[in-house]
N, C-alpha and C. Protein backbone atom coordinates (compact mmCIF):
# COMPACT_ATOMS: atom_id res chain seq x y z
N UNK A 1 33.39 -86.65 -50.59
CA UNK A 1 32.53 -85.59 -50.25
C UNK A 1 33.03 -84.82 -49.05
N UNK A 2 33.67 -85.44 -48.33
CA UNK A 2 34.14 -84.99 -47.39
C UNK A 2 35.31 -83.60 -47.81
N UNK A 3 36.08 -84.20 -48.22
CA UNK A 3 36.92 -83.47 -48.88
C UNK A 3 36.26 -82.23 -49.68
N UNK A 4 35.70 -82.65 -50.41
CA UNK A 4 34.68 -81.36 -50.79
C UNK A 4 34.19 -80.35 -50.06
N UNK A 5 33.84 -80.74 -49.16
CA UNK A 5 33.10 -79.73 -48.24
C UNK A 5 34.18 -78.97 -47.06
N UNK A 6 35.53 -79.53 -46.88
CA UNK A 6 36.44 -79.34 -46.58
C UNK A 6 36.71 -77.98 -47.62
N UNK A 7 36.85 -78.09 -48.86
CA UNK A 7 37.09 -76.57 -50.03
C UNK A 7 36.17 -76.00 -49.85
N UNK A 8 35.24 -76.47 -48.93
CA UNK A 8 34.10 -75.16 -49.73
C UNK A 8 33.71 -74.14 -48.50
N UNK A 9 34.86 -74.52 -47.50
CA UNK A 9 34.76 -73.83 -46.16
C UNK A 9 35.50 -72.55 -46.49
N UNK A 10 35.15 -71.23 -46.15
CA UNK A 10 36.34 -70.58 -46.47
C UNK A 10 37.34 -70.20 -45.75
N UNK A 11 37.94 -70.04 -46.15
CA UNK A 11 39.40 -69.51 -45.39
C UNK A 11 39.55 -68.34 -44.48
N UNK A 12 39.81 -68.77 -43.36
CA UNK A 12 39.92 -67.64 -41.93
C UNK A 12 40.72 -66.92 -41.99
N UNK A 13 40.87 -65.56 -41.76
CA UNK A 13 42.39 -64.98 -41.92
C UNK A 13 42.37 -65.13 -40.44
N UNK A 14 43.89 -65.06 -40.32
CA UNK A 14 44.03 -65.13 -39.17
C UNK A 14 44.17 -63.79 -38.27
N UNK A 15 43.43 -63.75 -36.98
CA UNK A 15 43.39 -62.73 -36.10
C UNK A 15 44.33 -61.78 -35.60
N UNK A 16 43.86 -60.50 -36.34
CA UNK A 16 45.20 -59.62 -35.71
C UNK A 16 44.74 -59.35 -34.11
N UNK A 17 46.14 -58.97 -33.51
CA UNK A 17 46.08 -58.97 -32.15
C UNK A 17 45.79 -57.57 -32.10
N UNK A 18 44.59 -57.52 -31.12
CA UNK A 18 43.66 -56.06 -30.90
C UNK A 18 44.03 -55.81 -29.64
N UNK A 19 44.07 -54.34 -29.39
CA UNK A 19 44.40 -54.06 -27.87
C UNK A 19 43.17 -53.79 -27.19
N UNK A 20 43.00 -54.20 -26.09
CA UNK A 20 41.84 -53.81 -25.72
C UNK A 20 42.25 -52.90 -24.18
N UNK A 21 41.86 -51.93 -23.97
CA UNK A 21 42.32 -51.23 -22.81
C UNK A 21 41.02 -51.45 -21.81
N UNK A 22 41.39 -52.69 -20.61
CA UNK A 22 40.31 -52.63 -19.79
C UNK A 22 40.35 -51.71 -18.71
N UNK A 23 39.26 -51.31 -18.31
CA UNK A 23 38.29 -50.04 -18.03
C UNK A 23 38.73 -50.95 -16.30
N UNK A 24 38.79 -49.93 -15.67
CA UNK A 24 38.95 -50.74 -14.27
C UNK A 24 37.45 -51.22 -13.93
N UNK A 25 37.35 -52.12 -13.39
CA UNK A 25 35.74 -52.57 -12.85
C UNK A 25 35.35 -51.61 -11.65
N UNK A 26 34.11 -51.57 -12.23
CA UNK A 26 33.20 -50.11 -11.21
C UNK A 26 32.40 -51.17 -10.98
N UNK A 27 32.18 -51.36 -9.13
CA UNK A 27 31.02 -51.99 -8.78
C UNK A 27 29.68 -51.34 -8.55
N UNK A 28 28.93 -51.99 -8.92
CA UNK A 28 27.12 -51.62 -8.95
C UNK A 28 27.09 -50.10 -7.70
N UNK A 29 27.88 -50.79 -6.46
CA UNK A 29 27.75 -49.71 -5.14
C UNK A 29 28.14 -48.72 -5.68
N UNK A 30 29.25 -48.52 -6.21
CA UNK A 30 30.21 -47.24 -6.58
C UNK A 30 29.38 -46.47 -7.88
N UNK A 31 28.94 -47.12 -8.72
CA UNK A 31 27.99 -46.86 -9.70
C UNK A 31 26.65 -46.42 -9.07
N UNK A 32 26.10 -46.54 -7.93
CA UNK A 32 24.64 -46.02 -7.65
C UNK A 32 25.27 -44.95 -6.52
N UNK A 33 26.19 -45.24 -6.37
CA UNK A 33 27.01 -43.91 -5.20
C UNK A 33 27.38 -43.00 -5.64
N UNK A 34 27.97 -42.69 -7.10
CA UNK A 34 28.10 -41.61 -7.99
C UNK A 34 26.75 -40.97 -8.22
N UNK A 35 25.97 -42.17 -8.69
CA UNK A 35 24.66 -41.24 -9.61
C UNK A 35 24.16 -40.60 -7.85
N UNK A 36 23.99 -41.30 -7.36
CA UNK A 36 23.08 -40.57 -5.83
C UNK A 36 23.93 -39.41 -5.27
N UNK A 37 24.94 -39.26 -5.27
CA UNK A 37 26.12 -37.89 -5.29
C UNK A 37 25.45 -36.84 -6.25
N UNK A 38 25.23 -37.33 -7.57
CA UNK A 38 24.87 -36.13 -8.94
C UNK A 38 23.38 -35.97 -8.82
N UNK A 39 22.88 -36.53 -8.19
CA UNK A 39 21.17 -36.29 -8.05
C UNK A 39 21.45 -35.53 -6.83
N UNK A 40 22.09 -35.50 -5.34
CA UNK A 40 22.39 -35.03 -4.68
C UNK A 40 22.37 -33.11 -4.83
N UNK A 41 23.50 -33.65 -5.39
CA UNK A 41 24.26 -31.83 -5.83
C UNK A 41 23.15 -31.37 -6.87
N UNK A 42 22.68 -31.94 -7.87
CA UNK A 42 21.06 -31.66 -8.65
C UNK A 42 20.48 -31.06 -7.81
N UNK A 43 19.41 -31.28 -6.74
CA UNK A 43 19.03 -31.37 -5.32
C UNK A 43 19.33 -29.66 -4.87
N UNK A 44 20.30 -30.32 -4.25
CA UNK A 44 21.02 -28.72 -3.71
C UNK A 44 20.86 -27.64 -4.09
N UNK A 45 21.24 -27.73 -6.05
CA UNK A 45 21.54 -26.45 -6.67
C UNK A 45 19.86 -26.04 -6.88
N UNK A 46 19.59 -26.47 -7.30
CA UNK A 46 17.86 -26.36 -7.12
C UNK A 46 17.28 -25.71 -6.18
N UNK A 47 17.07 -26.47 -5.24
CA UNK A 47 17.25 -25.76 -3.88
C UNK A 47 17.39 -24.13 -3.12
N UNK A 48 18.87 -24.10 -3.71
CA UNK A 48 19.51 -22.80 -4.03
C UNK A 48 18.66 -21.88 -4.28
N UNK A 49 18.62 -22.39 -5.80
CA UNK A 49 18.13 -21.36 -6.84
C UNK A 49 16.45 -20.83 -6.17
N UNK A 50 15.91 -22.41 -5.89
CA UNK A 50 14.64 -21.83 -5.47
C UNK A 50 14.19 -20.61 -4.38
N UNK A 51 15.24 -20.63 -3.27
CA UNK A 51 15.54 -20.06 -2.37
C UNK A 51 16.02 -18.81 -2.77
N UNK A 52 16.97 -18.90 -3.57
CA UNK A 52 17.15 -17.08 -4.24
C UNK A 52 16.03 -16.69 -4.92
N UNK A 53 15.13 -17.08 -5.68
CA UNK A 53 13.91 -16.69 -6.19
C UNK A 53 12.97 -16.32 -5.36
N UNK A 54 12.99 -17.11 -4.01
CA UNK A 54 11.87 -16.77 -2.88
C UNK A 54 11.80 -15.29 -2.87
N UNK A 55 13.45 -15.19 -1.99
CA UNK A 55 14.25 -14.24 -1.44
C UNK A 55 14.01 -12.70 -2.49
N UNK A 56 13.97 -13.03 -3.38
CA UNK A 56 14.19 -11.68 -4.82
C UNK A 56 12.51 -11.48 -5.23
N UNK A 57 11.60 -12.58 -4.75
CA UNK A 57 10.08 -12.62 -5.21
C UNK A 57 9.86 -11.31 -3.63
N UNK A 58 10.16 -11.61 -2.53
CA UNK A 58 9.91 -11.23 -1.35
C UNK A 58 10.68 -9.53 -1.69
N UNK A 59 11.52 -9.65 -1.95
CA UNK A 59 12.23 -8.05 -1.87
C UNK A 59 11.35 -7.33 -3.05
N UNK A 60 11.38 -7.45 -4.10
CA UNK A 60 10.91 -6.89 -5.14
C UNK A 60 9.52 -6.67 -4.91
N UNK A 61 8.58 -7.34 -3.86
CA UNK A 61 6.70 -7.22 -3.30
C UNK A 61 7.03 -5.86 -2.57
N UNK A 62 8.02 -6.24 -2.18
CA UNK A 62 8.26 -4.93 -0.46
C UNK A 62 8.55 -4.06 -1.45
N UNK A 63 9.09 -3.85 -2.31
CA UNK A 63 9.78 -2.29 -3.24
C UNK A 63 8.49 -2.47 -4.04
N UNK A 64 7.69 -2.99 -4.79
CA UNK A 64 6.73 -2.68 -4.93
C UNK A 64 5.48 -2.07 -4.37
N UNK A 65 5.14 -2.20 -3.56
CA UNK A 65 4.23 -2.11 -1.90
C UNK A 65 4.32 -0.70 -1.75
N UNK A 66 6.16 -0.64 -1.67
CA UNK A 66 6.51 1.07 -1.13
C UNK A 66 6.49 1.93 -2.09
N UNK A 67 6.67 1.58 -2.96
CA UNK A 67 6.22 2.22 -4.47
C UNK A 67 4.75 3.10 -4.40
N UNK A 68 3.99 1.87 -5.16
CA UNK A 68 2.87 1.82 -4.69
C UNK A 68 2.02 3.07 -3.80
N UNK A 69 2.73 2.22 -2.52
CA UNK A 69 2.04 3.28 -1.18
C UNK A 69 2.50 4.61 -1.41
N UNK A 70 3.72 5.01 -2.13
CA UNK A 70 4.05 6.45 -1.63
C UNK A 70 3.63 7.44 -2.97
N UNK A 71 3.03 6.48 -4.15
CA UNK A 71 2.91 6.91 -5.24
C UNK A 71 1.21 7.66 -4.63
N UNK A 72 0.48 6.44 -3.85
CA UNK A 72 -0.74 6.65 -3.22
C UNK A 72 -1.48 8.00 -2.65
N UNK A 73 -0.24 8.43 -1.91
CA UNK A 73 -0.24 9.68 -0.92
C UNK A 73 0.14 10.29 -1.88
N UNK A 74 0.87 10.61 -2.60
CA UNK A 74 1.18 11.85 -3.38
C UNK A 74 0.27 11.92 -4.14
N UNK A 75 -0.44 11.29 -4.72
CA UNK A 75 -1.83 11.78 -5.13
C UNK A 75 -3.22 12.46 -4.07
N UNK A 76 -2.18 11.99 -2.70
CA UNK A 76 -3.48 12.47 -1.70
C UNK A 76 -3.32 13.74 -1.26
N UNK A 77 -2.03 14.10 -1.50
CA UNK A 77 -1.56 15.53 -1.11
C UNK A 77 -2.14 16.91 -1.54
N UNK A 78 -2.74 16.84 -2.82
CA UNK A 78 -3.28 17.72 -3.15
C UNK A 78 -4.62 18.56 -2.48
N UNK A 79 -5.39 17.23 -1.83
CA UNK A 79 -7.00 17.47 -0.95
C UNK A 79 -6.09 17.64 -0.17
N UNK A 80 -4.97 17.47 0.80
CA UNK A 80 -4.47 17.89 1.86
C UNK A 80 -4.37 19.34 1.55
N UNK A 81 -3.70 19.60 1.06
CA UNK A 81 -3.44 21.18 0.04
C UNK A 81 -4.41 21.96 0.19
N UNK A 82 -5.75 21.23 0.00
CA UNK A 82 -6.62 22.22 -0.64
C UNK A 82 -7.26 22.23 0.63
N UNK A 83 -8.16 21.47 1.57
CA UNK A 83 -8.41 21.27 2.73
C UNK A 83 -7.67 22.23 3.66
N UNK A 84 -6.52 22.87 3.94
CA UNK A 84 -5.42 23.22 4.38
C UNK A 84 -6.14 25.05 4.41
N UNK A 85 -5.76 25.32 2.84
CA UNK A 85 -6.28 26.12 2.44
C UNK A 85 -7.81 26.89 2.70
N UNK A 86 -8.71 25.86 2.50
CA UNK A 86 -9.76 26.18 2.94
C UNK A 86 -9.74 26.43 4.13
N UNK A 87 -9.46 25.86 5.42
CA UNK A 87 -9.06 26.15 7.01
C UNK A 87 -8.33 27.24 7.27
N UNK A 88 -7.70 28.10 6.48
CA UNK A 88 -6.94 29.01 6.58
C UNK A 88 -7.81 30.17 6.06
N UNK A 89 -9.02 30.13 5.81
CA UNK A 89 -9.68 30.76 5.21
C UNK A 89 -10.90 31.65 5.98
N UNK A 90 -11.42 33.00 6.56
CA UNK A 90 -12.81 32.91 7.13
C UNK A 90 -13.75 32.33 6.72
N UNK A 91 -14.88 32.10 7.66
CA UNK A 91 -15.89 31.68 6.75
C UNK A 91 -16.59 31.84 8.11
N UNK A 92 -18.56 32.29 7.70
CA UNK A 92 -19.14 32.52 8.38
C UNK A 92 -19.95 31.39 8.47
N UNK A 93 -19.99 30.36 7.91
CA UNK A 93 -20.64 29.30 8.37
C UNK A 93 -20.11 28.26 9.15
N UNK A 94 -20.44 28.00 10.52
CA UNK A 94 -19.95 27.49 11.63
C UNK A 94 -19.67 26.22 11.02
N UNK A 95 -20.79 25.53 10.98
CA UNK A 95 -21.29 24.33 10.64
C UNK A 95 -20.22 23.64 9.52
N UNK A 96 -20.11 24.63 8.39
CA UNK A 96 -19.58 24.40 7.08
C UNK A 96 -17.83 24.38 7.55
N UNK A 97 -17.49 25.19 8.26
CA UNK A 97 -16.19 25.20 8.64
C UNK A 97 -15.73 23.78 9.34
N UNK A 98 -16.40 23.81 10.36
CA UNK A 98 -16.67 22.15 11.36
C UNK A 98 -16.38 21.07 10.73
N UNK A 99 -17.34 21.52 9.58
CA UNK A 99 -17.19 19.71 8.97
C UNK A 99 -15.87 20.11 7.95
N UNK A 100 -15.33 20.58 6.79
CA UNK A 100 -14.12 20.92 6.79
C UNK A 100 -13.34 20.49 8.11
N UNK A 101 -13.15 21.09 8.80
CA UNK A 101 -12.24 20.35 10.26
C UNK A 101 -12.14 19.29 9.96
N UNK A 102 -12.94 18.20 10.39
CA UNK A 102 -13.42 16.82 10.69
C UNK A 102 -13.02 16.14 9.73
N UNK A 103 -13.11 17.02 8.28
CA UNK A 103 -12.38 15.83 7.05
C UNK A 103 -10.88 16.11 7.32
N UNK A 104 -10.59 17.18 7.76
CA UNK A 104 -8.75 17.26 7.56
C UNK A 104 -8.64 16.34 8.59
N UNK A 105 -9.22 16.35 9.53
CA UNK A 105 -8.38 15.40 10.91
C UNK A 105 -8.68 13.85 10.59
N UNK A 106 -9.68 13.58 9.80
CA UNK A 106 -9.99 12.55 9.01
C UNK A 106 -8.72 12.11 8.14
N UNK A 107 -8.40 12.57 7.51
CA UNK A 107 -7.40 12.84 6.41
C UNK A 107 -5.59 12.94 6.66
N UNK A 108 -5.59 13.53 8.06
CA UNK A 108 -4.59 13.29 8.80
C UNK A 108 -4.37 12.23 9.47
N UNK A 109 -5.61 11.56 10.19
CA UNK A 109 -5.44 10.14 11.01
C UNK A 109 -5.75 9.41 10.16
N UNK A 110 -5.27 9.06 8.85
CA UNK A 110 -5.42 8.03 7.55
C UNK A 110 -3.95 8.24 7.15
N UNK A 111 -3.81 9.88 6.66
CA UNK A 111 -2.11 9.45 6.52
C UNK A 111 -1.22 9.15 7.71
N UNK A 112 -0.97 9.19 8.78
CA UNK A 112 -0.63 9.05 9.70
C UNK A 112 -0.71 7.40 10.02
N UNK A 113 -1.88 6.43 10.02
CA UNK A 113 -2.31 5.23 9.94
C UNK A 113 -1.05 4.42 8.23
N UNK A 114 -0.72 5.41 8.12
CA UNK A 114 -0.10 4.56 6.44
C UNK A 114 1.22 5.14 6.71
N UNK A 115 1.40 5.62 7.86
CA UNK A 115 3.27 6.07 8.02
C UNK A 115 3.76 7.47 7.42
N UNK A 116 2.87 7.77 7.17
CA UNK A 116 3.59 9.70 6.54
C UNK A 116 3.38 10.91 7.48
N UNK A 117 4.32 11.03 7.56
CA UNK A 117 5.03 11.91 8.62
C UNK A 117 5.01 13.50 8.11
N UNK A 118 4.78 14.85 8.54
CA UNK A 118 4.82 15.76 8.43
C UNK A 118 6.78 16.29 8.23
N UNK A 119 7.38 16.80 7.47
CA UNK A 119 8.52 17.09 7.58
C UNK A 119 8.55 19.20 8.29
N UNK A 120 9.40 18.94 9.84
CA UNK A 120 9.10 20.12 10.46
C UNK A 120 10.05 20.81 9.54
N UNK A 121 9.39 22.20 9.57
CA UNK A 121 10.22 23.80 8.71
C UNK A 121 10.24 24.95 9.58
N UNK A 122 9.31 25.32 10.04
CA UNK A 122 9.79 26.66 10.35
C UNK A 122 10.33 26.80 11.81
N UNK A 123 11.61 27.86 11.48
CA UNK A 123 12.17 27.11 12.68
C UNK A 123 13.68 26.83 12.77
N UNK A 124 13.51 25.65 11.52
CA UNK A 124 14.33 24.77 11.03
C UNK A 124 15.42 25.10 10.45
N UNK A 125 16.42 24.27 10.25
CA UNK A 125 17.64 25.00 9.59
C UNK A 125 17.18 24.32 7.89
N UNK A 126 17.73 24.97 7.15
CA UNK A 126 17.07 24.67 6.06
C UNK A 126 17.83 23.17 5.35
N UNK A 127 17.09 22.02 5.07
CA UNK A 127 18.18 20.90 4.64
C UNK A 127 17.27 20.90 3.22
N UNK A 128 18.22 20.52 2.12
CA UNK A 128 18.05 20.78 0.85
C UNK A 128 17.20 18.99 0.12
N UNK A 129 17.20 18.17 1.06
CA UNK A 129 17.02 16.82 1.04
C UNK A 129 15.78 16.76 1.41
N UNK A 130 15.13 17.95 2.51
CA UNK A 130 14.10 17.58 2.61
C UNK A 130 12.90 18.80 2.57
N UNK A 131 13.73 20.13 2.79
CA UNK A 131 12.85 21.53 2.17
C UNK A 131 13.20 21.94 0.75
N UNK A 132 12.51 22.69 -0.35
CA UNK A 132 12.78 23.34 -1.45
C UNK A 132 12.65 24.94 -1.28
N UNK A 133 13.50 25.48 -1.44
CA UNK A 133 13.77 26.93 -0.81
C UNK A 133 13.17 27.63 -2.24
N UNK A 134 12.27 28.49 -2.49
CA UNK A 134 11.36 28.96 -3.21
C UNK A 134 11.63 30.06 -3.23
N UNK A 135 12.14 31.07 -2.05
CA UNK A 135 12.03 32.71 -1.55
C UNK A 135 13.10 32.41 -0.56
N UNK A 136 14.20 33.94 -0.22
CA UNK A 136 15.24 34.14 0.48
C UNK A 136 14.70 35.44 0.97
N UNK A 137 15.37 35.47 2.32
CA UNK A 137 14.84 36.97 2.88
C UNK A 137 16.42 37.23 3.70
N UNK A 138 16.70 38.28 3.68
CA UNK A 138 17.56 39.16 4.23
C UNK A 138 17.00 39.48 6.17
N UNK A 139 17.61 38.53 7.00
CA UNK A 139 17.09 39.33 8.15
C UNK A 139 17.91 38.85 9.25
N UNK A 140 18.48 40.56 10.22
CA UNK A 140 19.71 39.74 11.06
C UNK A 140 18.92 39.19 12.43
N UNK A 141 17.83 39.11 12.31
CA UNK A 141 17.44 38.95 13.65
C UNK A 141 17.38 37.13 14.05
N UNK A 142 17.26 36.61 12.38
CA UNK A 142 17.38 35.15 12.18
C UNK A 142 18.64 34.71 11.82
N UNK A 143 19.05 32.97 11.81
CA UNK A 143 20.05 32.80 12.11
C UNK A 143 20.03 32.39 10.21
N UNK A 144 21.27 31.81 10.10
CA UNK A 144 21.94 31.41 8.82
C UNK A 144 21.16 30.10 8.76
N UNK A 145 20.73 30.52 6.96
CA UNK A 145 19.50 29.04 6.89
C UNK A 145 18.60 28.57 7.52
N UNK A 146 17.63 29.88 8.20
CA UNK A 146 16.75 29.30 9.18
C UNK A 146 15.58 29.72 7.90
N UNK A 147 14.85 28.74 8.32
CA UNK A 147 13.13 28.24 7.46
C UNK A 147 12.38 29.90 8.62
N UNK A 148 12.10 30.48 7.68
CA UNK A 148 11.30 31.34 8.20
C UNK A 148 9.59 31.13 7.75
N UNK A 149 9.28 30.72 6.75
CA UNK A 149 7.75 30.48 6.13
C UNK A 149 7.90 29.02 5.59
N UNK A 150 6.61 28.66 5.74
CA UNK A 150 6.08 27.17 4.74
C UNK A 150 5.19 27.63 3.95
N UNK A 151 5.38 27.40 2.48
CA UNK A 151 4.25 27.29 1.58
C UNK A 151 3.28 26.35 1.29
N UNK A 152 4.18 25.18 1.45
CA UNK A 152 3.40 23.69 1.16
C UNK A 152 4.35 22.70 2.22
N UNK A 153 3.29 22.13 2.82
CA UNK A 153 3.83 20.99 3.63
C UNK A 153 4.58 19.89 3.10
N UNK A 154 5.51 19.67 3.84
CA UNK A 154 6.56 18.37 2.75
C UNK A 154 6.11 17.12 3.95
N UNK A 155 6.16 15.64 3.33
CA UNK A 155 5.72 14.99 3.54
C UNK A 155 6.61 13.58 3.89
N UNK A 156 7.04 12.48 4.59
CA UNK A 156 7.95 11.34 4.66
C UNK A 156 7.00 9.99 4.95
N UNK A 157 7.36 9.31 3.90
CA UNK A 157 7.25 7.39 4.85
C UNK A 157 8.68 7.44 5.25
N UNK A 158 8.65 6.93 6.57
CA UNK A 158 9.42 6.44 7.04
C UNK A 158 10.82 7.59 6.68
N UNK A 159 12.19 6.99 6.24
CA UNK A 159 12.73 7.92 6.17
C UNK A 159 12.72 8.34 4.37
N UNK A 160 11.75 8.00 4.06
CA UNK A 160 11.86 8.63 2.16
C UNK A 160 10.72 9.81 2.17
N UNK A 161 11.61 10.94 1.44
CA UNK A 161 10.68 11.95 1.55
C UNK A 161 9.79 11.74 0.07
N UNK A 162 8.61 12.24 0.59
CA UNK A 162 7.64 11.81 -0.69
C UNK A 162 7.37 13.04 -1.37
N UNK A 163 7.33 14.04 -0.50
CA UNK A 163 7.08 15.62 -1.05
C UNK A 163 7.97 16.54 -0.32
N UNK A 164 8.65 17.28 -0.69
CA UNK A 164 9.75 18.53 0.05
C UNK A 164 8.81 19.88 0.38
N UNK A 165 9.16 20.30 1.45
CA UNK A 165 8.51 21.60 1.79
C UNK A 165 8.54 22.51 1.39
N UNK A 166 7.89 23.32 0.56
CA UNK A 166 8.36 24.59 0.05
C UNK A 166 8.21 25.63 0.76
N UNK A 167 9.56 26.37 1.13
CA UNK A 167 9.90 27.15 2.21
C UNK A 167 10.27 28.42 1.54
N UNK A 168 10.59 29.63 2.61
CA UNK A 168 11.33 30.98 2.52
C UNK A 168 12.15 30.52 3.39
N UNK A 169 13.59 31.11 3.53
CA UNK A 169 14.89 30.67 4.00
C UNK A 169 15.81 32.20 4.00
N UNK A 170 15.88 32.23 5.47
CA UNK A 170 16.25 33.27 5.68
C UNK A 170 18.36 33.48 5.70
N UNK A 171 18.95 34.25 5.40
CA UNK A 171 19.96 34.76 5.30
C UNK A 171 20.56 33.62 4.17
């Protein structure tokens, strides 16, 4: 029986020789010193990015804001306009004139409070950036490109003009 069970084993081939290419040994330290390096620089770039997003959230409020504000006033320009007009006007009611006054200077110490600046003309040499020349007059007594009349007041935040002056411009 012995023998028997001896045949009934099967037959091993024998082992081909396998190459095995060992991997140099990485210790545990060097292995948690890599990953803490790549979580590191993870970290950082993040970081970064968050920080340029601040940075571009913050610029893009401010260009919005000024937008905004100057879109604001140019809708206010028109009661300036017309207010203007009316003051330039007689009128026999004291009272009625007065209060007219009181809203323009109202109306002036509000734009003025929000940064808009009157752009000066007459006078002036004429700059194309910030008057719109409407009428030319022939006269030697004025100099070359001098603003002789304002039609409509031109208007600035800061240094952006919001409305151009519409002028007469002499020689």
């Amino acid at each position: 029986m012995a023998k028997a069970k001896k045949d009934e084993t099967p037959q091993e081939k024998p082992l081909e020789a396998e190459i095995v290419e060992e991997a140099p040994e990485v210790s545990p330290t060097d292995e948690a010193e890599a990953a803490l390096k790549a979580e590191k620089d993870k970290y950082l770039r993040l970081a970064a990015e968050y920080d340029n997003y601040r940075k571009r959230s913050i610029k893009e409020r401010e260009a919005m804001y000024s937008e905004i504000r100057s879109d604001t006033i140019v809708r206010l320009l028109p009661v300036y306009d017309n207010l203007a007009r009316a003051l330039s006007q007689e009128c026999s009611d004291e009272a009625f004139y007065k209060g007219v006054e009181m809203t323009m200077a109202q109306l002036k110490d509000i734009l003025q409070k929000c940064g808009v600046t009157e752009i000066p003309a007459v006078g002036q040499p004429f700059n194309p950036d910030r008057h719109n020349a409407v009428m030319h007059v022939e006269d030697p007594a004025l100099g070359e490109a001098i603003i002789t009349e304002e039609f409509e007041k031109g208007f600035m935040i800061g240094d952006k003009v919001v409305r151009c002056s519409m002028v007469k411009v002499a020689n």
